[in-house]
PDB file of N, CA and C in Angstrom:
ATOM      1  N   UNK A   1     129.985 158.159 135.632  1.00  0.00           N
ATOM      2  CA  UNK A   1     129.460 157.909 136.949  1.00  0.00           C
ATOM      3  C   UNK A   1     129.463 159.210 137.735  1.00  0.00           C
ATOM      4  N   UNK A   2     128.729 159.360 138.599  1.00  0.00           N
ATOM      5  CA  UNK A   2     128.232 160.086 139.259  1.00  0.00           C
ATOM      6  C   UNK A   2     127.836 159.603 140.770  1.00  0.00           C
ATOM      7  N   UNK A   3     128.690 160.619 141.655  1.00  0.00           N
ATOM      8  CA  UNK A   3     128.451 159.624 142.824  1.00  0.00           C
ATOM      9  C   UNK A   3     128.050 161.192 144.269  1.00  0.00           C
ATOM     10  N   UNK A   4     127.987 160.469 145.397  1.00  0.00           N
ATOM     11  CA  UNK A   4     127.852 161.963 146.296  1.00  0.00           C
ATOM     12  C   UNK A   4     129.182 161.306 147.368  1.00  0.00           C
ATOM     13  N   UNK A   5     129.366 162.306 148.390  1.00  0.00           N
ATOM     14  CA  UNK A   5     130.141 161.724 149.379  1.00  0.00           C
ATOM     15  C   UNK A   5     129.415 161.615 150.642  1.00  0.00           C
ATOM     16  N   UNK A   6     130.078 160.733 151.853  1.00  0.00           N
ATOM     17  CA  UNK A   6     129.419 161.174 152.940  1.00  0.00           C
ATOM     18  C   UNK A   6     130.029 162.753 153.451  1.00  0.00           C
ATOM     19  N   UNK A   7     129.303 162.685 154.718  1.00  0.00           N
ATOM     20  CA  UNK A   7     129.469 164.806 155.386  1.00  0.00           C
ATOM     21  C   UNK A   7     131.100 164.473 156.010  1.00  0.00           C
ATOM     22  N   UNK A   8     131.739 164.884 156.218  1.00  0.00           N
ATOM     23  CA  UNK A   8     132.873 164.988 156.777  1.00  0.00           C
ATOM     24  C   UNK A   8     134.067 164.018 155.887  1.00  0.00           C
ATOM     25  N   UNK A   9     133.681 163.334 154.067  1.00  0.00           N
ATOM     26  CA  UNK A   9     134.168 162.131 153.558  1.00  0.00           C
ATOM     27  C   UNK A   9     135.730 162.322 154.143  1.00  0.00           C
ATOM     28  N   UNK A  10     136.248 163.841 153.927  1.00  0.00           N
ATOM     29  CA  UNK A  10     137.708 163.879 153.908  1.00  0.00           C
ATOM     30  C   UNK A  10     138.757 163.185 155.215  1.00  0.00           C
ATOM     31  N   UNK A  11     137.962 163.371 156.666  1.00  0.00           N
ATOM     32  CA  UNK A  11     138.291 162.725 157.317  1.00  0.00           C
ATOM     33  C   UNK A  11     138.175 161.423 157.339  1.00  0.00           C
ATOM     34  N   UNK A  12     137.065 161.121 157.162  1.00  0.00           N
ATOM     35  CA  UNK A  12     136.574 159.580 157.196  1.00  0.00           C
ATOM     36  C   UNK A  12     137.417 158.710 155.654  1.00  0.00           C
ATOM     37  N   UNK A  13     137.642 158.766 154.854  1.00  0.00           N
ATOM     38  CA  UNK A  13     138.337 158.355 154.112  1.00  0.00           C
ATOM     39  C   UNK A  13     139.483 158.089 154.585  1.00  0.00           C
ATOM     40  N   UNK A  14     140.163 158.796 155.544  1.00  0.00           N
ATOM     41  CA  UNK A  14     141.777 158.328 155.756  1.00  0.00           C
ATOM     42  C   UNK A  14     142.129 156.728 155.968  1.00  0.00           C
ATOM     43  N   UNK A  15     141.563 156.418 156.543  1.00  0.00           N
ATOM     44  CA  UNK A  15     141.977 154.378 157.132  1.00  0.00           C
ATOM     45  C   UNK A  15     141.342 153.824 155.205  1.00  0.00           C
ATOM     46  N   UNK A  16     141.209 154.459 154.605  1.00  0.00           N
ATOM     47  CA  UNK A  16     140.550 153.490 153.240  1.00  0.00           C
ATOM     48  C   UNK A  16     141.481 154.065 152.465  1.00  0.00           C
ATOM     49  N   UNK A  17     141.906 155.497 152.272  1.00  0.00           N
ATOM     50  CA  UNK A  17     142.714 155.830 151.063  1.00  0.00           C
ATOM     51  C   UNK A  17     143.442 155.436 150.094  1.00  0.00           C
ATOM     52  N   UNK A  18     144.555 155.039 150.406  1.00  0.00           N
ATOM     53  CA  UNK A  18     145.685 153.756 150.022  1.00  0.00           C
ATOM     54  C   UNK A  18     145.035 152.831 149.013  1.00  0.00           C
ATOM     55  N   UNK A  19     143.911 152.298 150.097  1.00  0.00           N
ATOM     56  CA  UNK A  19     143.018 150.823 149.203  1.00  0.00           C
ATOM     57  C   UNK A  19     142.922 151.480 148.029  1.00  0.00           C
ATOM     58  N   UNK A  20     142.107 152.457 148.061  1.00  0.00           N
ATOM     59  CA  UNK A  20     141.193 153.100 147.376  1.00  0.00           C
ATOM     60  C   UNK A  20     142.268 153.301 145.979  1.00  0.00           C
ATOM     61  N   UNK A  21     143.376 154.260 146.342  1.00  0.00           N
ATOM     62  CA  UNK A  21     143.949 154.720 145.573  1.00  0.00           C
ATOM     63  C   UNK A  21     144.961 153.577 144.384  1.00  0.00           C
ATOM     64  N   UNK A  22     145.138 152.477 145.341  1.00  0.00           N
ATOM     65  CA  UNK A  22     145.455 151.256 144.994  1.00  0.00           C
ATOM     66  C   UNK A  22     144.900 150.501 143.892  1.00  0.00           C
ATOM     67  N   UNK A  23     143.377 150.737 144.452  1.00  0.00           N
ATOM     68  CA  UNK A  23     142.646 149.984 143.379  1.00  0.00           C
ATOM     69  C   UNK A  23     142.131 150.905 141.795  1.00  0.00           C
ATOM     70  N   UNK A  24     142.060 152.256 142.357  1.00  0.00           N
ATOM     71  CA  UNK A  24     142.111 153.177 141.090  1.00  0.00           C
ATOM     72  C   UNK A  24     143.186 152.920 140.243  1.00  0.00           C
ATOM     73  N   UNK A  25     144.112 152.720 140.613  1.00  0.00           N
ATOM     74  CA  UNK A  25     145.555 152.769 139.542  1.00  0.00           C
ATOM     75  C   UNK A  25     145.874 151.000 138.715  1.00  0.00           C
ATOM     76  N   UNK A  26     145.052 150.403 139.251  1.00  0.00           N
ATOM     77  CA  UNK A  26     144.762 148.597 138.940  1.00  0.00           C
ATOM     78  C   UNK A  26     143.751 149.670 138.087  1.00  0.00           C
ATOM     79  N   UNK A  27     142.336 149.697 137.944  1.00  0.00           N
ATOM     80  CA  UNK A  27     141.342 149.630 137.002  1.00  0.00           C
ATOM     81  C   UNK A  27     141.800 150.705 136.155  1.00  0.00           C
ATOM     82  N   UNK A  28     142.772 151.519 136.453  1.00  0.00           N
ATOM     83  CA  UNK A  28     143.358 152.421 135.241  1.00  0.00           C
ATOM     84  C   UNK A  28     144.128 152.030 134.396  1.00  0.00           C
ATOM     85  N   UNK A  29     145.036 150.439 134.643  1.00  0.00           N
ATOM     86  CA  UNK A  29     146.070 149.637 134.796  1.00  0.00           C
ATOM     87  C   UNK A  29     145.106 149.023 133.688  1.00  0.00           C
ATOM     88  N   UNK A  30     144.381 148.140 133.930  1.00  0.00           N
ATOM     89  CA  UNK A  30     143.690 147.215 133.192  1.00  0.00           C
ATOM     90  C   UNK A  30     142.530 147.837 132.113  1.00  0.00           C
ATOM     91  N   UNK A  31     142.925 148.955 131.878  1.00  0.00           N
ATOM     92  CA  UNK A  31     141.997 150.034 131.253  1.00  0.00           C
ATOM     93  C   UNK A  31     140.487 150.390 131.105  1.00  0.00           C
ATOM     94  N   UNK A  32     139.934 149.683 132.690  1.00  0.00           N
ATOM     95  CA  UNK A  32     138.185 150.245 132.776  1.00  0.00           C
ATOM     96  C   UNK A  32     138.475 151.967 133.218  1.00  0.00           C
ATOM     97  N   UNK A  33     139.171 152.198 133.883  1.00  0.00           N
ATOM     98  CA  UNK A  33     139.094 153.685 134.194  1.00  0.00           C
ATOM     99  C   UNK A  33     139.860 154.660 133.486  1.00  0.00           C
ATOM    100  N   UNK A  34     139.093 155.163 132.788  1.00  0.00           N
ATOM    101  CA  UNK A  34     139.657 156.712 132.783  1.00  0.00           C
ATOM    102  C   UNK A  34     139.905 157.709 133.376  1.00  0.00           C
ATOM    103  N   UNK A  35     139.062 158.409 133.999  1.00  0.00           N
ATOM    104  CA  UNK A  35     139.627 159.216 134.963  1.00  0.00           C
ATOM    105  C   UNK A  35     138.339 159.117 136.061  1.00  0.00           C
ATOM    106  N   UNK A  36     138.574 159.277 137.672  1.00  0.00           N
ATOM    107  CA  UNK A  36     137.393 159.566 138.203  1.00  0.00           C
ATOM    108  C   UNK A  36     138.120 160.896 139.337  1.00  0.00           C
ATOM    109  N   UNK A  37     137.034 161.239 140.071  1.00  0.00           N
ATOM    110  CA  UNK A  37     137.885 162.273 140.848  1.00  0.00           C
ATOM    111  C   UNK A  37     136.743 163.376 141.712  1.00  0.00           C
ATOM    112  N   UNK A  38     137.127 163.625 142.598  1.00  0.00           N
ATOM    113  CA  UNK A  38     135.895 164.463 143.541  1.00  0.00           C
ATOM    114  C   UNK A  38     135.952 165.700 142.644  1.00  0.00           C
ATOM    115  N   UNK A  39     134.344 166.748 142.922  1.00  0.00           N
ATOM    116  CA  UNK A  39     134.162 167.920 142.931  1.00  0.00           C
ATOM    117  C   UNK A  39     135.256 168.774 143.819  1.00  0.00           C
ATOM    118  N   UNK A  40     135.458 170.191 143.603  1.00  0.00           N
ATOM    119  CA  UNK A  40     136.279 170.725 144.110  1.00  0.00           C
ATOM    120  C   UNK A  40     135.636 171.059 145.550  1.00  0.00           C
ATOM    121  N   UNK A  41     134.659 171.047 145.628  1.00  0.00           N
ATOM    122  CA  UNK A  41     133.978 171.034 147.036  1.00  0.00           C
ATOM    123  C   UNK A  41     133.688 169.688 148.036  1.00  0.00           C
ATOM    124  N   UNK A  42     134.227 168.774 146.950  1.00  0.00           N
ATOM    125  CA  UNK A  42     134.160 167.368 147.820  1.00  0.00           C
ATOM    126  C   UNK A  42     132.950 166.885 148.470  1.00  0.00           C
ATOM    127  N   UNK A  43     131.706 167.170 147.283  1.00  0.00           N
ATOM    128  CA  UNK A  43     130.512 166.622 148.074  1.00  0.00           C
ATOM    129  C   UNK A  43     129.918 165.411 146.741  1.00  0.00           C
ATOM    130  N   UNK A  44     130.616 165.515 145.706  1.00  0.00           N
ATOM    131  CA  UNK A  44     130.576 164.482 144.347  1.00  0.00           C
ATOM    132  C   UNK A  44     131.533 164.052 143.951  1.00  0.00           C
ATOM    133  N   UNK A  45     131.085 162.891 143.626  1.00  0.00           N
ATOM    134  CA  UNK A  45     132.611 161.859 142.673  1.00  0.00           C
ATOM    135  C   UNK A  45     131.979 161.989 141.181  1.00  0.00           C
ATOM    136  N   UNK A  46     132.836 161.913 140.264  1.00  0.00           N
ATOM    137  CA  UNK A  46     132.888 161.822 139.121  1.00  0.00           C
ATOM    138  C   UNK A  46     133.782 160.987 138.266  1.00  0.00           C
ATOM    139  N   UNK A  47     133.559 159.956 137.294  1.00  0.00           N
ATOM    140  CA  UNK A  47     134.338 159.140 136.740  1.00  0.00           C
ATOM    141  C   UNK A  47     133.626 158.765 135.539  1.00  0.00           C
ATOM    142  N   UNK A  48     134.520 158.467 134.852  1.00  0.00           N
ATOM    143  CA  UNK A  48     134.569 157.835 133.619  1.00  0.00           C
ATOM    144  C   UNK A  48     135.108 156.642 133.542  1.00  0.00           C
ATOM    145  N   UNK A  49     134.493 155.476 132.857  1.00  0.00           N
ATOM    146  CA  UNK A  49     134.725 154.055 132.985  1.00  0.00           C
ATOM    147  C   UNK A  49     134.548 153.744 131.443  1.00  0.00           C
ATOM    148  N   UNK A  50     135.547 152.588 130.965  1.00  0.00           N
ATOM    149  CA  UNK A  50     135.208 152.265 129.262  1.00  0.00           C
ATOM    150  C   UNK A  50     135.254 150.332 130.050  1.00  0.00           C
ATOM    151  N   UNK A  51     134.299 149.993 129.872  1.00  0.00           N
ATOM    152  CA  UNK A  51     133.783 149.068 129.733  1.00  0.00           C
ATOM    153  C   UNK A  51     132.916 148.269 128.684  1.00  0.00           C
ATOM    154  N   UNK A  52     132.687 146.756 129.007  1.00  0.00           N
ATOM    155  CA  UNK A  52     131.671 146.235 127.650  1.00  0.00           C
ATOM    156  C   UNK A  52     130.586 146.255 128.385  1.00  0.00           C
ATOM    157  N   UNK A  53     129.975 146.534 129.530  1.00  0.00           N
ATOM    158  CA  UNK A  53     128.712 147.194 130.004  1.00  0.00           C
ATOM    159  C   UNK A  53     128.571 147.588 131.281  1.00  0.00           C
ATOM    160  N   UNK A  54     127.305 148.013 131.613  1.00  0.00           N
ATOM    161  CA  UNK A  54     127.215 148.966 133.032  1.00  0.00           C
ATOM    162  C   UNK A  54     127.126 148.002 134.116  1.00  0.00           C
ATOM    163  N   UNK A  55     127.213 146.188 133.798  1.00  0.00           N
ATOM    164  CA  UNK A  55     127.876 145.767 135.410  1.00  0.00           C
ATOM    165  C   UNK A  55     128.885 145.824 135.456  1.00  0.00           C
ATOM    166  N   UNK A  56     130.234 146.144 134.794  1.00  0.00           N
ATOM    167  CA  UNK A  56     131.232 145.866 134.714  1.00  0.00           C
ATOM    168  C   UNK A  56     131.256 146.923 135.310  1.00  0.00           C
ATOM    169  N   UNK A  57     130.936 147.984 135.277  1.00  0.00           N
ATOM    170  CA  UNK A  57     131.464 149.400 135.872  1.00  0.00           C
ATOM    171  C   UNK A  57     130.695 149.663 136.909  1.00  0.00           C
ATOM    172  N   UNK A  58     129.700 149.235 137.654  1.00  0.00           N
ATOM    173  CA  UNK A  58     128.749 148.868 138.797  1.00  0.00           C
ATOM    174  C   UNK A  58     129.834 147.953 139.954  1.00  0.00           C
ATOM    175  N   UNK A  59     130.237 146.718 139.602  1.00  0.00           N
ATOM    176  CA  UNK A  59     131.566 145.849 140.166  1.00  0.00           C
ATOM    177  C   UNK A  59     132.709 146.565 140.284  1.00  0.00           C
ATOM    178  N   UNK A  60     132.959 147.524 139.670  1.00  0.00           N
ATOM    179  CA  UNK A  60     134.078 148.515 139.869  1.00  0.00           C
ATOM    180  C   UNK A  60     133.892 149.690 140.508  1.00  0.00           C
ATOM    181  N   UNK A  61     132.684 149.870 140.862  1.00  0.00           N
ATOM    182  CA  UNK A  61     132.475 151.048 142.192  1.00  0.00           C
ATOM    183  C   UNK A  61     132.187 150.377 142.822  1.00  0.00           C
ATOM    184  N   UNK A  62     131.470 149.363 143.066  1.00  0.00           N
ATOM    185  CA  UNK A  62     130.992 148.250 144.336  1.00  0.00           C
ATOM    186  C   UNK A  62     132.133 147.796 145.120  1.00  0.00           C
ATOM    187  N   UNK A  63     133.249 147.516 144.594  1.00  0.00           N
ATOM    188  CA  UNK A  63     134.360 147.000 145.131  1.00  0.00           C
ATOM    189  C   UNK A  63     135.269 147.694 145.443  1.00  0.00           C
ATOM    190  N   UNK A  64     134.884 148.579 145.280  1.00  0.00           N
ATOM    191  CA  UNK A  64     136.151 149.828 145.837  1.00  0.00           C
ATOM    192  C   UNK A  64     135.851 150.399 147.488  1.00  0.00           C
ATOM    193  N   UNK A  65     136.575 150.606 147.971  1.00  0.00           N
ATOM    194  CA  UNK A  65     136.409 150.783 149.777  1.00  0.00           C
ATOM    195  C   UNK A  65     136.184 151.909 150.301  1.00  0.00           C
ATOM    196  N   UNK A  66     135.810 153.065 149.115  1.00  0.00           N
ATOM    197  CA  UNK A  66     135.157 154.231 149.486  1.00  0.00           C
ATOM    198  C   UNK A  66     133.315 153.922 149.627  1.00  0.00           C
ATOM    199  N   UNK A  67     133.443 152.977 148.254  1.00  0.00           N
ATOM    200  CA  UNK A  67     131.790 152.253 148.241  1.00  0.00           C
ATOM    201  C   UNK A  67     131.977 151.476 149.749  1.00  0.00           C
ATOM    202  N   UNK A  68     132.199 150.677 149.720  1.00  0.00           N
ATOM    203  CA  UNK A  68     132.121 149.527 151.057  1.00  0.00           C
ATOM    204  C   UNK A  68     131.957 149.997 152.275  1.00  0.00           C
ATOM    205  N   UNK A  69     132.514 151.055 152.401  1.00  0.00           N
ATOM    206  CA  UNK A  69     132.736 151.699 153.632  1.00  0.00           C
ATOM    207  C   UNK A  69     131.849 153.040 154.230  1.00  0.00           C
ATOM    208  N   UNK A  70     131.270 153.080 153.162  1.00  0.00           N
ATOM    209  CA  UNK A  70     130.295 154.339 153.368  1.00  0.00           C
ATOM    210  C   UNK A  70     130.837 155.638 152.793  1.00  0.00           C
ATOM    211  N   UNK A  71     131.902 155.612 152.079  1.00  0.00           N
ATOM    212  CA  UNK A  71     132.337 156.969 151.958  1.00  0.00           C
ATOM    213  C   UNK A  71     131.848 157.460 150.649  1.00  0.00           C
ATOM    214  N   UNK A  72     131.231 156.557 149.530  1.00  0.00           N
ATOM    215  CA  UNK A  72     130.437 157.052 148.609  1.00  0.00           C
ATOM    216  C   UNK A  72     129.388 156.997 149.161  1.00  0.00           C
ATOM    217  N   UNK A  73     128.252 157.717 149.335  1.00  0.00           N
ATOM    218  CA  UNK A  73     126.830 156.931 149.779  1.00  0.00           C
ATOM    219  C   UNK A  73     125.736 156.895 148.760  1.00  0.00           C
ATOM    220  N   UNK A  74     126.245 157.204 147.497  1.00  0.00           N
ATOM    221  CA  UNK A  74     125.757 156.905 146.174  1.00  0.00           C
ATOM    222  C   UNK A  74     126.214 157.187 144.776  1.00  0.00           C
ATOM    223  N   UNK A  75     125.396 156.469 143.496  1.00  0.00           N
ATOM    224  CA  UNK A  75     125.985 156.479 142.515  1.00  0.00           C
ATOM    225  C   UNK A  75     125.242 156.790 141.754  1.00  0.00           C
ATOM    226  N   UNK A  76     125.597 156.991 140.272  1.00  0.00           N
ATOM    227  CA  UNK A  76     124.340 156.663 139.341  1.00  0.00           C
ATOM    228  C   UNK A  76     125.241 156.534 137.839  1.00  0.00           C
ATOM    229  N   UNK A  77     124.757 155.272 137.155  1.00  0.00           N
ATOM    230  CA  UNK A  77     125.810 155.286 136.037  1.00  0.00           C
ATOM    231  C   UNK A  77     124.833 155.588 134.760  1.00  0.00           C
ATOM    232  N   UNK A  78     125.527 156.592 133.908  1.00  0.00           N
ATOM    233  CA  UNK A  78     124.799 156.964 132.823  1.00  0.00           C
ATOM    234  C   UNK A  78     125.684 157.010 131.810  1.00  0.00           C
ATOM    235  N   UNK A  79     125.476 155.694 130.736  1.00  0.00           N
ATOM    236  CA  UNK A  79     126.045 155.389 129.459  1.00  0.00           C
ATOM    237  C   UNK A  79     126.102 156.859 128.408  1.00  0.00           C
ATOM    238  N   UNK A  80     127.489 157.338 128.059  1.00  0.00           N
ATOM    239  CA  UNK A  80     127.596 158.221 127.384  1.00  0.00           C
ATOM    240  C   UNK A  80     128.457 158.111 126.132  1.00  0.00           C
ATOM    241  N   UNK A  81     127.854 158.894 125.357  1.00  0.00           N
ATOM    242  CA  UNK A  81     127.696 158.996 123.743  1.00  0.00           C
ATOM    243  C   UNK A  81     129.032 160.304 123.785  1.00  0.00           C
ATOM    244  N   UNK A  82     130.245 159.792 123.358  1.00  0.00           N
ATOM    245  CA  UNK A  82     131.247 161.045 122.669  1.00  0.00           C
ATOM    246  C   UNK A  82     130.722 161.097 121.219  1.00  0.00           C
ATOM    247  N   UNK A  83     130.578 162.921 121.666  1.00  0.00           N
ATOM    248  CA  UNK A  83     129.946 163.578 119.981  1.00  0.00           C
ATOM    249  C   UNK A  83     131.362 164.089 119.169  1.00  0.00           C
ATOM    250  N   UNK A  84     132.800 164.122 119.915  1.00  0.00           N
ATOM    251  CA  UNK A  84     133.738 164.348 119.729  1.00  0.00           C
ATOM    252  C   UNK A  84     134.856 164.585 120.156  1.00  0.00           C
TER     253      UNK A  84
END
């Protein structure tokens, strides 16, 4: 996955964080997530999801309160092939 942030996300994220971080460590917990995590410039999200398909991992950015809240303001999921 592939996501952008809103302009200022770092502030605006504070009242959601917690959730957020809450619910990352549940879908890491229940093993859809592997890892996700901002660009070092904090203008993209990036994650990796092992799921049995792309709604399952669509419902798992949808429901998270960075999505809900505006602090992702987009995504894009692209099924990937490990060559190794």
């Amino acid at each position: 996955m592939w996501g952008s942030y809103c302009e200022n996300a770092l502030e605006k994220r504070a009242p959601y964080r917690q959730d957020h971080l809450d619910g990352l460590a549940a879908q890491k917990e229940k093993g859809i997530l592997i890892t996700l995590g901002p660009t070092k410039d904090a203008t993209k999200v990036f994650g990796i999801y092992e799921a049995e398909d792309e709604a399952a991992v669509r419902q798992a950015i949808e429901s998270d309160p960075y999505w809900q809240n505006g602090i992702w303001t987009e995504y894009e999921v692209k099924e990937w092939i490990q060559a190794f």
